[in-house]
PDB file of N, CA and C in Angstrom:
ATOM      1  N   UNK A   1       0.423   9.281   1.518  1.00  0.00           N
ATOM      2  CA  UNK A   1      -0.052   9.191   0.161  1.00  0.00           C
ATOM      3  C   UNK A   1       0.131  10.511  -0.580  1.00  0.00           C
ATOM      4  N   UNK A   2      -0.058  11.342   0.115  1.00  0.00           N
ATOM      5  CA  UNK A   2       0.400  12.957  -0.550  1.00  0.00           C
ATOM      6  C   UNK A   2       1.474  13.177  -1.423  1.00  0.00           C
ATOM      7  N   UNK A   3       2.652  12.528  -0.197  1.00  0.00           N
ATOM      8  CA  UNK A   3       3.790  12.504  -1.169  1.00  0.00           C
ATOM      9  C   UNK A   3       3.856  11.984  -2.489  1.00  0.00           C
ATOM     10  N   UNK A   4       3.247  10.218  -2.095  1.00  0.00           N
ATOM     11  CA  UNK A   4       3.341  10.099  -3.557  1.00  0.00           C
ATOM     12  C   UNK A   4       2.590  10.788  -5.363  1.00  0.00           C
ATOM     13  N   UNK A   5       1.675  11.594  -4.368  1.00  0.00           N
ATOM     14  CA  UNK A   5       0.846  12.205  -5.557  1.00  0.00           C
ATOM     15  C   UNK A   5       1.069  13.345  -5.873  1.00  0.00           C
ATOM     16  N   UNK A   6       1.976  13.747  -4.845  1.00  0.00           N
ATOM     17  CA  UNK A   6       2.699  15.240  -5.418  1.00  0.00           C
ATOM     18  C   UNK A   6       3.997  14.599  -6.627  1.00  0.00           C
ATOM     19  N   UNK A   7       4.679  13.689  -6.212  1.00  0.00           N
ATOM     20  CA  UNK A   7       5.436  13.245  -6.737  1.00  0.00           C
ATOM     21  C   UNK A   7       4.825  12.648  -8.301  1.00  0.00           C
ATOM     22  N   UNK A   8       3.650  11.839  -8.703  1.00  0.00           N
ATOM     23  CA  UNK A   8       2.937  11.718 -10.215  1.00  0.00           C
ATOM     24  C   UNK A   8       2.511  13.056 -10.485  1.00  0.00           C
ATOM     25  N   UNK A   9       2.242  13.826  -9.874  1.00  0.00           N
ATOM     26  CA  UNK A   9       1.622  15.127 -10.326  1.00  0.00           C
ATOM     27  C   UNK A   9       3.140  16.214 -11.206  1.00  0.00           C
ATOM     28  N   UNK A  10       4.205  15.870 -10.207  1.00  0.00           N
ATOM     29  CA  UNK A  10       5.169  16.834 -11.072  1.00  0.00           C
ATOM     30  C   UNK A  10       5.743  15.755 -12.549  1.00  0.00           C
ATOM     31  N   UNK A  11       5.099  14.523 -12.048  1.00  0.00           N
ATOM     32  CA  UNK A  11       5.397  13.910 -13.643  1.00  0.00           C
ATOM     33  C   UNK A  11       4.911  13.508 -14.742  1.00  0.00           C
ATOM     34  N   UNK A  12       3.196  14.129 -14.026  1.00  0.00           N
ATOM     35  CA  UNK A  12       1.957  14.134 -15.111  1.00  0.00           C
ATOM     36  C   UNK A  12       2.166  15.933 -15.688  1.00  0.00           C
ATOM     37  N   UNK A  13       3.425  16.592 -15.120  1.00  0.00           N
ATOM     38  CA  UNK A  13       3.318  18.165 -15.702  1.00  0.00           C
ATOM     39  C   UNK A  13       4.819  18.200 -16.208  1.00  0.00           C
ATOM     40  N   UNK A  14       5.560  17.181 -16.403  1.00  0.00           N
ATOM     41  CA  UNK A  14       7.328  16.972 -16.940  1.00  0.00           C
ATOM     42  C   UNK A  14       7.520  18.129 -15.952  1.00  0.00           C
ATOM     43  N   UNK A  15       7.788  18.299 -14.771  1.00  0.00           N
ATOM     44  CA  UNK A  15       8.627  18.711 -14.187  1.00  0.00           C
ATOM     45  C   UNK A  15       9.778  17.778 -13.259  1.00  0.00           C
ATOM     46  N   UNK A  16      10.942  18.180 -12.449  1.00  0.00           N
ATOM     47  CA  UNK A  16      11.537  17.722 -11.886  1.00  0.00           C
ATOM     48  C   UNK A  16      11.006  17.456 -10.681  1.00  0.00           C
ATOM     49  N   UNK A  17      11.347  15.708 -10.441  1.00  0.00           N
ATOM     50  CA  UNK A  17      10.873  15.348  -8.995  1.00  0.00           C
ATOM     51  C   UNK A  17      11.797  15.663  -8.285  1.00  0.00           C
ATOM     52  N   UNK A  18      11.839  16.413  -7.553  1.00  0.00           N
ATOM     53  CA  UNK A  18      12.695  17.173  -6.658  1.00  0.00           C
ATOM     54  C   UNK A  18      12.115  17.959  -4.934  1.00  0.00           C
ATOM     55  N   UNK A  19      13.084  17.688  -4.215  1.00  0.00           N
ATOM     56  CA  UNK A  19      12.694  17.988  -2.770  1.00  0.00           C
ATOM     57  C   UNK A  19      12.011  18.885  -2.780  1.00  0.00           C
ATOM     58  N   UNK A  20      12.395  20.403  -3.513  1.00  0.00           N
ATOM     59  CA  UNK A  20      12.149  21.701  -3.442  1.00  0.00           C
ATOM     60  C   UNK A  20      10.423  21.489  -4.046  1.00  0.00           C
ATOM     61  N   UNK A  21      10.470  21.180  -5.570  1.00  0.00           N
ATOM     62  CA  UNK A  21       8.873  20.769  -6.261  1.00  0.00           C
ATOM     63  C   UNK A  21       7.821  19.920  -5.344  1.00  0.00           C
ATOM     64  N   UNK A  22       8.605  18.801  -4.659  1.00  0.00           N
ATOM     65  CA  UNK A  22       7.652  18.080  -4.158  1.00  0.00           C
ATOM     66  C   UNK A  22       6.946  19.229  -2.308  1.00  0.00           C
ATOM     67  N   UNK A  23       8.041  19.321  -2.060  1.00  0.00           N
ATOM     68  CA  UNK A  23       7.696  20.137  -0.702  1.00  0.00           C
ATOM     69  C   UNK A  23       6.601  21.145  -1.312  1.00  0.00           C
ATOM     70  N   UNK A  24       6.677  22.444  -2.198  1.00  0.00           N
ATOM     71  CA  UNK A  24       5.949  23.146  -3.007  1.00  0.00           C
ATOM     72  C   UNK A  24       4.541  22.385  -3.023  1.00  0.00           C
ATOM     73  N   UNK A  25       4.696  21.725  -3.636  1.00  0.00           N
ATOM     74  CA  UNK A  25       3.241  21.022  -3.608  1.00  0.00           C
ATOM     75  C   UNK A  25       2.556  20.763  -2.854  1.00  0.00           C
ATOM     76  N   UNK A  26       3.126  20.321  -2.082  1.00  0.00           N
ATOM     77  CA  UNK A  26       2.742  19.531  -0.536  1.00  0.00           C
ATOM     78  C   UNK A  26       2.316  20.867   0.481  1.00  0.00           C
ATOM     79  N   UNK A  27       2.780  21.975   0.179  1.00  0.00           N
ATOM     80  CA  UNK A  27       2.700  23.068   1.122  1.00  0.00           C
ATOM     81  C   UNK A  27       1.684  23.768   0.430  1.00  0.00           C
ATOM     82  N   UNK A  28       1.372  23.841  -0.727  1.00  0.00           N
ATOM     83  CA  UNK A  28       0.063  24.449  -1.526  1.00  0.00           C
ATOM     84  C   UNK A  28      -0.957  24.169  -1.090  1.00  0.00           C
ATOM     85  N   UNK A  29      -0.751  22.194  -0.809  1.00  0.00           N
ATOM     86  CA  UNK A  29      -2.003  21.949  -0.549  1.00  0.00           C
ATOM     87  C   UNK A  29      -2.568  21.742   0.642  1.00  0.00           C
ATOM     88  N   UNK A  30      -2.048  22.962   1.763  1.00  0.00           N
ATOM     89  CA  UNK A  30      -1.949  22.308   3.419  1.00  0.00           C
ATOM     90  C   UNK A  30      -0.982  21.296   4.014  1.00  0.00           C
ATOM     91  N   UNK A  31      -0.835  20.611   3.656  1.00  0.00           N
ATOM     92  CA  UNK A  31       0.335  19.500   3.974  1.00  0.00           C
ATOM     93  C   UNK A  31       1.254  20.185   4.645  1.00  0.00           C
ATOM     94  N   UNK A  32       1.473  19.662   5.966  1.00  0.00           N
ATOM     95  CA  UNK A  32       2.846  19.444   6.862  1.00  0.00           C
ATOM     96  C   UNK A  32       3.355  18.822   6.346  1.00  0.00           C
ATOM     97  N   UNK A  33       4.372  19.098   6.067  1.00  0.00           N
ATOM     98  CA  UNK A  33       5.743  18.659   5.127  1.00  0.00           C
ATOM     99  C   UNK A  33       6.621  17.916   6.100  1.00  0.00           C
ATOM    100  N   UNK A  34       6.990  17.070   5.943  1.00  0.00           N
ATOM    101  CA  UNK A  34       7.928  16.261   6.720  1.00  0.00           C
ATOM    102  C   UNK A  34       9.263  15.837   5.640  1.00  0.00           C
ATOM    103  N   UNK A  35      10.658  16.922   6.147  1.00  0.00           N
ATOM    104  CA  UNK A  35      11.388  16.812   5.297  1.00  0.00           C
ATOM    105  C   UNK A  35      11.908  15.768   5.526  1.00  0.00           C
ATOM    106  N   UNK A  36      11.755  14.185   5.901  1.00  0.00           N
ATOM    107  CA  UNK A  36      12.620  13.138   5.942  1.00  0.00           C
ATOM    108  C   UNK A  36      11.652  12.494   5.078  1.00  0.00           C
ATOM    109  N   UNK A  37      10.904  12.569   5.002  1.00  0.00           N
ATOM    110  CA  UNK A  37       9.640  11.724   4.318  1.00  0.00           C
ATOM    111  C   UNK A  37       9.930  12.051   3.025  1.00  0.00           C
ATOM    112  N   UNK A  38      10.112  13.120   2.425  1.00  0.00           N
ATOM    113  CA  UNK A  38      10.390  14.201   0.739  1.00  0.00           C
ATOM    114  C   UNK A  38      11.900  13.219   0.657  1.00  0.00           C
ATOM    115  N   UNK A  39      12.810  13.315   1.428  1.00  0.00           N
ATOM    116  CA  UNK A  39      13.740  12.484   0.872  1.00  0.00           C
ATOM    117  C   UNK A  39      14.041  11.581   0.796  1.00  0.00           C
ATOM    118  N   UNK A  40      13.108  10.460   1.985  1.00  0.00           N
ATOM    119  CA  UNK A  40      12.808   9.521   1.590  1.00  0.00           C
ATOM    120  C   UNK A  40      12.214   8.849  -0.295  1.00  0.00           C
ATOM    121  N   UNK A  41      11.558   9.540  -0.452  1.00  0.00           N
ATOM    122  CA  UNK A  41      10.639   9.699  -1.585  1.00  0.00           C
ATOM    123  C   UNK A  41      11.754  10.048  -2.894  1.00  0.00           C
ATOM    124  N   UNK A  42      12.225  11.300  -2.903  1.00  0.00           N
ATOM    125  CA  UNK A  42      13.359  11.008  -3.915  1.00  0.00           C
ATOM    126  C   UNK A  42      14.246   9.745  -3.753  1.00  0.00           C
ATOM    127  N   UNK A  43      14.454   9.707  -2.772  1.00  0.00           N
ATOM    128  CA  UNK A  43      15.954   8.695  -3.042  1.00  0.00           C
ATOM    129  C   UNK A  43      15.128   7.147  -3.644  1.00  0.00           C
ATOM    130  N   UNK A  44      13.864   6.869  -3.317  1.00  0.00           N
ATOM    131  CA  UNK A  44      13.015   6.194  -3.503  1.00  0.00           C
ATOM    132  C   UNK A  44      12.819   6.014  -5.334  1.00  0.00           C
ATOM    133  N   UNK A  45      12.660   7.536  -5.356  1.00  0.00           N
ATOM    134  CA  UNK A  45      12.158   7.180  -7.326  1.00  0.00           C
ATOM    135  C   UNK A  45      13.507   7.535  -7.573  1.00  0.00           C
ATOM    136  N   UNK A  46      14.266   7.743  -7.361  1.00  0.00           N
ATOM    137  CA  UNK A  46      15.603   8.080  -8.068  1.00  0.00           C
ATOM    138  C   UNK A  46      16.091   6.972  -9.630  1.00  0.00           C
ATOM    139  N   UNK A  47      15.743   5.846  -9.318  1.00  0.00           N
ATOM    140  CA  UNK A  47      15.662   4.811 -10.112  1.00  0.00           C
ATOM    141  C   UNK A  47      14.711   4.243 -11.092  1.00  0.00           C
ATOM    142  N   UNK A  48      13.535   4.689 -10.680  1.00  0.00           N
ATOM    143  CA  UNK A  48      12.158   4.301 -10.972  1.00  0.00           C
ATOM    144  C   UNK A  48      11.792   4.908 -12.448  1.00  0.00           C
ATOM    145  N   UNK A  49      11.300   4.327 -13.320  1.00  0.00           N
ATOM    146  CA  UNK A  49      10.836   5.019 -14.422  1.00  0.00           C
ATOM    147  C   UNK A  49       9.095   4.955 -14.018  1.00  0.00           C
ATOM    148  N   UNK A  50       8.844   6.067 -13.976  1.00  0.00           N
ATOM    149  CA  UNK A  50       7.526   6.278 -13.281  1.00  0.00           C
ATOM    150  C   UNK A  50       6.595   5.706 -14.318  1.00  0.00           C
ATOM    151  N   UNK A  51       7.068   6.055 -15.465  1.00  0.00           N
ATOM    152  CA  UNK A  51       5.677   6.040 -16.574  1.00  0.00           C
ATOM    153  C   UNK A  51       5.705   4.082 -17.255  1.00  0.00           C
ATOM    154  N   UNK A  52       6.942   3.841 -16.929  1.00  0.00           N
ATOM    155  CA  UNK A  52       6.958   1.903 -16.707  1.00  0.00           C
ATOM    156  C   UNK A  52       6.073   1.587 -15.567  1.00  0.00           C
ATOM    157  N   UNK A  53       6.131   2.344 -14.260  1.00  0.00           N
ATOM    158  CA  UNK A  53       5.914   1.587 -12.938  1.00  0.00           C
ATOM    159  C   UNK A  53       4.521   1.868 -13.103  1.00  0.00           C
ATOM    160  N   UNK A  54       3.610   2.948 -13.857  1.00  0.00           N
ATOM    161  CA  UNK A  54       2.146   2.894 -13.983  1.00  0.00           C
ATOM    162  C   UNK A  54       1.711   2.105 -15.170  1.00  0.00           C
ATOM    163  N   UNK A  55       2.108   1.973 -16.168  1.00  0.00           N
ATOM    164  CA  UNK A  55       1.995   1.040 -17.313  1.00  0.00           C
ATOM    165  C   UNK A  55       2.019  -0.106 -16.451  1.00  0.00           C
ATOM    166  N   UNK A  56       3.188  -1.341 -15.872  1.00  0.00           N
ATOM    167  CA  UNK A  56       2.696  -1.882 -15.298  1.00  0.00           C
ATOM    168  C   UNK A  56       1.523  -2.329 -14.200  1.00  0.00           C
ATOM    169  N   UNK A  57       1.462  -1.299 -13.567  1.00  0.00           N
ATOM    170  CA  UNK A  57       0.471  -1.626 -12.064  1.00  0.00           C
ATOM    171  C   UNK A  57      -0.896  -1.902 -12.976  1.00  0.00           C
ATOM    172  N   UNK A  58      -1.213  -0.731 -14.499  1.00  0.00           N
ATOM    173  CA  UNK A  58      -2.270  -0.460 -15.074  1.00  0.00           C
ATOM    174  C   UNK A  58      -2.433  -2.286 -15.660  1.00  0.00           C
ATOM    175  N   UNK A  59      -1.615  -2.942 -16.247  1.00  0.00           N
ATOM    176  CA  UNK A  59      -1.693  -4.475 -16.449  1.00  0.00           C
ATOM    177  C   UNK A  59      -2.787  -5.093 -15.895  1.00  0.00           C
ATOM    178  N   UNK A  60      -1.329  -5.124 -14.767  1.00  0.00           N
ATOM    179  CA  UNK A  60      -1.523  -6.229 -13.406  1.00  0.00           C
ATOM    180  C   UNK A  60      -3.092  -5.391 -12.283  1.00  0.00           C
ATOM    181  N   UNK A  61      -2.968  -4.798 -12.802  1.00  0.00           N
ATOM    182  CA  UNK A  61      -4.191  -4.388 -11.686  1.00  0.00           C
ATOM    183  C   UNK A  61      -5.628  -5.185 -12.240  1.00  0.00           C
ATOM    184  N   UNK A  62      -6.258  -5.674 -13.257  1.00  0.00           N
ATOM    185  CA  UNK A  62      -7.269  -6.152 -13.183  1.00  0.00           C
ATOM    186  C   UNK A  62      -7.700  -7.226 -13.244  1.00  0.00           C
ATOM    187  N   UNK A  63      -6.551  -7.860 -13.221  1.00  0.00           N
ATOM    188  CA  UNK A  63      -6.064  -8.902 -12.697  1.00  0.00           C
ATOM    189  C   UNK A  63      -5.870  -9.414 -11.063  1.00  0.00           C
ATOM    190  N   UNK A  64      -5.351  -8.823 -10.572  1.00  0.00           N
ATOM    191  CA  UNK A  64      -5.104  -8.891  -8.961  1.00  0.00           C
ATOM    192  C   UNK A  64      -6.588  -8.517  -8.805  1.00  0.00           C
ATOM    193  N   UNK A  65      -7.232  -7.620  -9.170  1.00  0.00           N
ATOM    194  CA  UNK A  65      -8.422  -6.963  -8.423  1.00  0.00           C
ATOM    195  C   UNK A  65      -9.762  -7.711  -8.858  1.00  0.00           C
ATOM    196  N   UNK A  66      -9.750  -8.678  -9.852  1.00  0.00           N
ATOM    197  CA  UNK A  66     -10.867  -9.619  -9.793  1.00  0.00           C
ATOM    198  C   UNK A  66     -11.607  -9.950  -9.471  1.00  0.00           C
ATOM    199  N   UNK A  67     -12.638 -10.250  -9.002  1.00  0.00           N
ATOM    200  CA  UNK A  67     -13.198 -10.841  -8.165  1.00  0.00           C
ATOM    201  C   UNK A  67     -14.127 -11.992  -8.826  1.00  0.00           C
ATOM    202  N   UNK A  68     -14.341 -13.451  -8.353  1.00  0.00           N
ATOM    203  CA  UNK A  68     -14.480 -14.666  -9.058  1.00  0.00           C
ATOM    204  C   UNK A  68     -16.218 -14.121  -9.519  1.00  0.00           C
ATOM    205  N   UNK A  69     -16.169 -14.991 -10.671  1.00  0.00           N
ATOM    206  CA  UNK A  69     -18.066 -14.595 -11.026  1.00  0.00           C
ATOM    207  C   UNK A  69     -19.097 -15.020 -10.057  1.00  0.00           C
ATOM    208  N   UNK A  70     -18.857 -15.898  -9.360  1.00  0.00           N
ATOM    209  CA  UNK A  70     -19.802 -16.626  -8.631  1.00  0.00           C
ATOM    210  C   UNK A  70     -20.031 -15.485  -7.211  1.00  0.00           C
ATOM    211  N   UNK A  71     -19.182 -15.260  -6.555  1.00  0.00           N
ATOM    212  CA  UNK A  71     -19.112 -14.372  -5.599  1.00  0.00           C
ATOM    213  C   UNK A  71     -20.210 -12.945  -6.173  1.00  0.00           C
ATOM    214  N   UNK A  72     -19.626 -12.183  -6.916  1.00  0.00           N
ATOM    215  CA  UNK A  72     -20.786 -11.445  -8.254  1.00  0.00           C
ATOM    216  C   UNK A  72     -21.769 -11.603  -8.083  1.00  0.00           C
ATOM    217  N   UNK A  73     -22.489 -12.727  -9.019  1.00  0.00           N
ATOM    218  CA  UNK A  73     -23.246 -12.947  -8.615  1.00  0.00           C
ATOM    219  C   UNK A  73     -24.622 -13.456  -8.060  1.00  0.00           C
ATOM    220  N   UNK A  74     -23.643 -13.523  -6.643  1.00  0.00           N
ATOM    221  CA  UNK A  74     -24.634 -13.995  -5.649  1.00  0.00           C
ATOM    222  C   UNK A  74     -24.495 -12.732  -4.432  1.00  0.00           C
ATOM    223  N   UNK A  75     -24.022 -11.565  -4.646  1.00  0.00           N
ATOM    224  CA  UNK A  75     -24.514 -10.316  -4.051  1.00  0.00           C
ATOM    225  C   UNK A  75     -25.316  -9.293  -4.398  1.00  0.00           C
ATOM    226  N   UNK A  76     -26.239  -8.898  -3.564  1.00  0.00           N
ATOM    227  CA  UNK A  76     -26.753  -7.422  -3.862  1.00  0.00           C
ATOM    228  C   UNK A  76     -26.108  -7.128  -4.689  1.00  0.00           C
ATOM    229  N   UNK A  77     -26.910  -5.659  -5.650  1.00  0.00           N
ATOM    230  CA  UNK A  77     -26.499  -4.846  -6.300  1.00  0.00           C
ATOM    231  C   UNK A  77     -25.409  -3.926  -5.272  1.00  0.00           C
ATOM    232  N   UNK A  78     -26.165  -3.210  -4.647  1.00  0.00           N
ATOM    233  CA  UNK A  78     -25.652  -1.903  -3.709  1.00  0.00           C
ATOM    234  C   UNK A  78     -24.023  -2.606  -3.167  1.00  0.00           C
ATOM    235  N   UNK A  79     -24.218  -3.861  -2.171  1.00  0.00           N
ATOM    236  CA  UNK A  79     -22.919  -3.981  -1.751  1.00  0.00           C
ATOM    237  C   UNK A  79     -22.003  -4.364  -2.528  1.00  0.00           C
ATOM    238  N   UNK A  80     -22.142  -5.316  -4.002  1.00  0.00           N
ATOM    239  CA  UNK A  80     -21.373  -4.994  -4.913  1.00  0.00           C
ATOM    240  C   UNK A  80     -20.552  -3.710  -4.615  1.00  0.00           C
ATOM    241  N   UNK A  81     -21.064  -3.044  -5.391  1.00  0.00           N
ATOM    242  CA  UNK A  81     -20.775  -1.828  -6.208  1.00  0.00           C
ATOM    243  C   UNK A  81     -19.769  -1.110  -4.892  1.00  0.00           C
ATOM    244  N   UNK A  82     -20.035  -1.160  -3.792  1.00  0.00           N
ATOM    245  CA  UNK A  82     -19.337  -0.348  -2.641  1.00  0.00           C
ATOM    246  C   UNK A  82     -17.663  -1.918  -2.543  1.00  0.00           C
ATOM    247  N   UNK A  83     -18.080  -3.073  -2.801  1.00  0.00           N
ATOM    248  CA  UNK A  83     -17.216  -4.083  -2.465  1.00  0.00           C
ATOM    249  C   UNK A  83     -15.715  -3.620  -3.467  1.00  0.00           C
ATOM    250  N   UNK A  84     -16.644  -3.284  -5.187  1.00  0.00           N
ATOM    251  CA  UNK A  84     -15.777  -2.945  -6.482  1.00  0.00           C
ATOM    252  C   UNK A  84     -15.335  -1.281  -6.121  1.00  0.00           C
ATOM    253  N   UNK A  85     -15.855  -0.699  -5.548  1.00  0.00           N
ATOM    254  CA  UNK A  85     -14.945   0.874  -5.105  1.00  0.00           C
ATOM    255  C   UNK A  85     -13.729   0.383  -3.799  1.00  0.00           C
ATOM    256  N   UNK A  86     -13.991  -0.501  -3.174  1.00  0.00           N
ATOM    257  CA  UNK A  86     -12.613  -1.005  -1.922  1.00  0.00           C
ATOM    258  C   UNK A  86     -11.539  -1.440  -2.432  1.00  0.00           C
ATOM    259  N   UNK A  87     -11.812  -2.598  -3.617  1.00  0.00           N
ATOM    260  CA  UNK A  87     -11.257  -3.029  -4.169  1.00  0.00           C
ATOM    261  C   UNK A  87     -10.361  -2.541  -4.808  1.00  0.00           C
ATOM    262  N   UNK A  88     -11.279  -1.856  -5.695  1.00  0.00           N
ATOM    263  CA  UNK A  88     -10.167  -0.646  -6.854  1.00  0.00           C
ATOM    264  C   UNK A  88      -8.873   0.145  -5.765  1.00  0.00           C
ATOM    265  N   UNK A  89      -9.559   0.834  -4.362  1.00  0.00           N
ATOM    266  CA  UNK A  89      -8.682   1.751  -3.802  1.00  0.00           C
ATOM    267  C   UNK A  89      -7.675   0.632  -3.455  1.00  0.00           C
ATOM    268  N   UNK A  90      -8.122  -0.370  -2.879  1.00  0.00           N
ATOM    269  CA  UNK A  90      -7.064  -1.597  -2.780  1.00  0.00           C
ATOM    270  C   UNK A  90      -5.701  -1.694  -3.650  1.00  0.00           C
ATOM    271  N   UNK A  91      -6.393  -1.739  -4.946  1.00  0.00           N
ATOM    272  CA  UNK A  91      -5.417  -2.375  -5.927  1.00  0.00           C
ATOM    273  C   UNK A  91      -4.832  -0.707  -6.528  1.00  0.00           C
ATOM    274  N   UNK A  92      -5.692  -0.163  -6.069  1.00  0.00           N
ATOM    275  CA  UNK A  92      -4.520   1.865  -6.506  1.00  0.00           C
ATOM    276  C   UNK A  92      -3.375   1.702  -5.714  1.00  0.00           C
ATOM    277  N   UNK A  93      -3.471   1.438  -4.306  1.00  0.00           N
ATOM    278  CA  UNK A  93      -2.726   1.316  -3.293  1.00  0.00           C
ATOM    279  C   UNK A  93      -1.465   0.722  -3.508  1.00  0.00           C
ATOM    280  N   UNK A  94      -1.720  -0.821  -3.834  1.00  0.00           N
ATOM    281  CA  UNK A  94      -0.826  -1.706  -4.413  1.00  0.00           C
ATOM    282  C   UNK A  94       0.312  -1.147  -5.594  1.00  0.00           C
ATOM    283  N   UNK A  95      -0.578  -0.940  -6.828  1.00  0.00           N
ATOM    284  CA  UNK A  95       0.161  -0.391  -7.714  1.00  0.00           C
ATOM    285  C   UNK A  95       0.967   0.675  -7.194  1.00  0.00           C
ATOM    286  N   UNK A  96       0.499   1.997  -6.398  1.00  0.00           N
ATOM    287  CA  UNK A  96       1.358   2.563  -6.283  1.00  0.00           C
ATOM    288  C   UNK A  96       2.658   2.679  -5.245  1.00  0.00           C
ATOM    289  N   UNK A  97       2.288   1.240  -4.570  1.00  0.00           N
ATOM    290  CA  UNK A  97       3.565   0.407  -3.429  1.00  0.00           C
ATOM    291  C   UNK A  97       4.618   0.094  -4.177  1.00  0.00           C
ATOM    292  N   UNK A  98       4.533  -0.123  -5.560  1.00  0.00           N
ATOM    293  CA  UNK A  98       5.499  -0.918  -6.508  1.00  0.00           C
ATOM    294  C   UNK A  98       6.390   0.160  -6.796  1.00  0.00           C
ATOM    295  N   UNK A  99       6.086   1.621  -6.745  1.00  0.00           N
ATOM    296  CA  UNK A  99       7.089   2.519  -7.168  1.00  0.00           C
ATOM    297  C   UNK A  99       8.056   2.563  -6.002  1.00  0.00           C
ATOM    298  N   UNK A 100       7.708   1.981  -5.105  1.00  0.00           N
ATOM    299  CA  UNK A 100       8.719   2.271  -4.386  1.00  0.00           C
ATOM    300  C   UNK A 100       9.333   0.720  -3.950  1.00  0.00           C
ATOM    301  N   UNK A 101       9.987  -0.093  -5.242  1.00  0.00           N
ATOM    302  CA  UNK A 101      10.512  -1.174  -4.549  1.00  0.00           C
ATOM    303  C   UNK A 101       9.849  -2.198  -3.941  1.00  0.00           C
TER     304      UNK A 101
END
């Protein structure tokens, strides 16, 4: 997951997604760098318009991540609320599976 957030991070700052930027990042922040993984990852967005592939996921995500009213509720407050934080990381997850194909 690193990778991919080093990788939105150099494109939430318009820099180049690039082996050299993404490794940089990744090594700032502790990260063992695994250089097959970094080029995996470029050759990956090479195509990708990043700021389409989050506009979409942002759509479709609250949608996929729903959950029916009845289910709602007929739960606790507390496990709610921990059910709607799984969920969300769920559907972050998802969305950000789509950048890569």
């Amino acid at each position: 997951m690193e990778y991919v957030y080093a990788a939105l991070l150099l494109n939430a700052t318009e820099k180049d997604i690039n082996e050299e930027n993404v490794t940089a990042i990744l090594s700032a922040a502790g990260v063992d760098v695994d250089d097959a993984r970094v080029k995996a990852l470029i050759a990956s967005l090479e195509d990708v318009d990043i700021e389409e592939a989050i506009a979409t996921a942002a759509v479709a995500a609250p949608v996929a991540g729903a959950a029916p009213v009845e289910e709602a509720a007929a739960e606790p407050e507390e496990e709610e609320e921990e059910e709607e934080e799984e969920e969300e990381a769920e559907v972050a997850a998802a969305g950000l599976g789509a950048l890569f194909g």
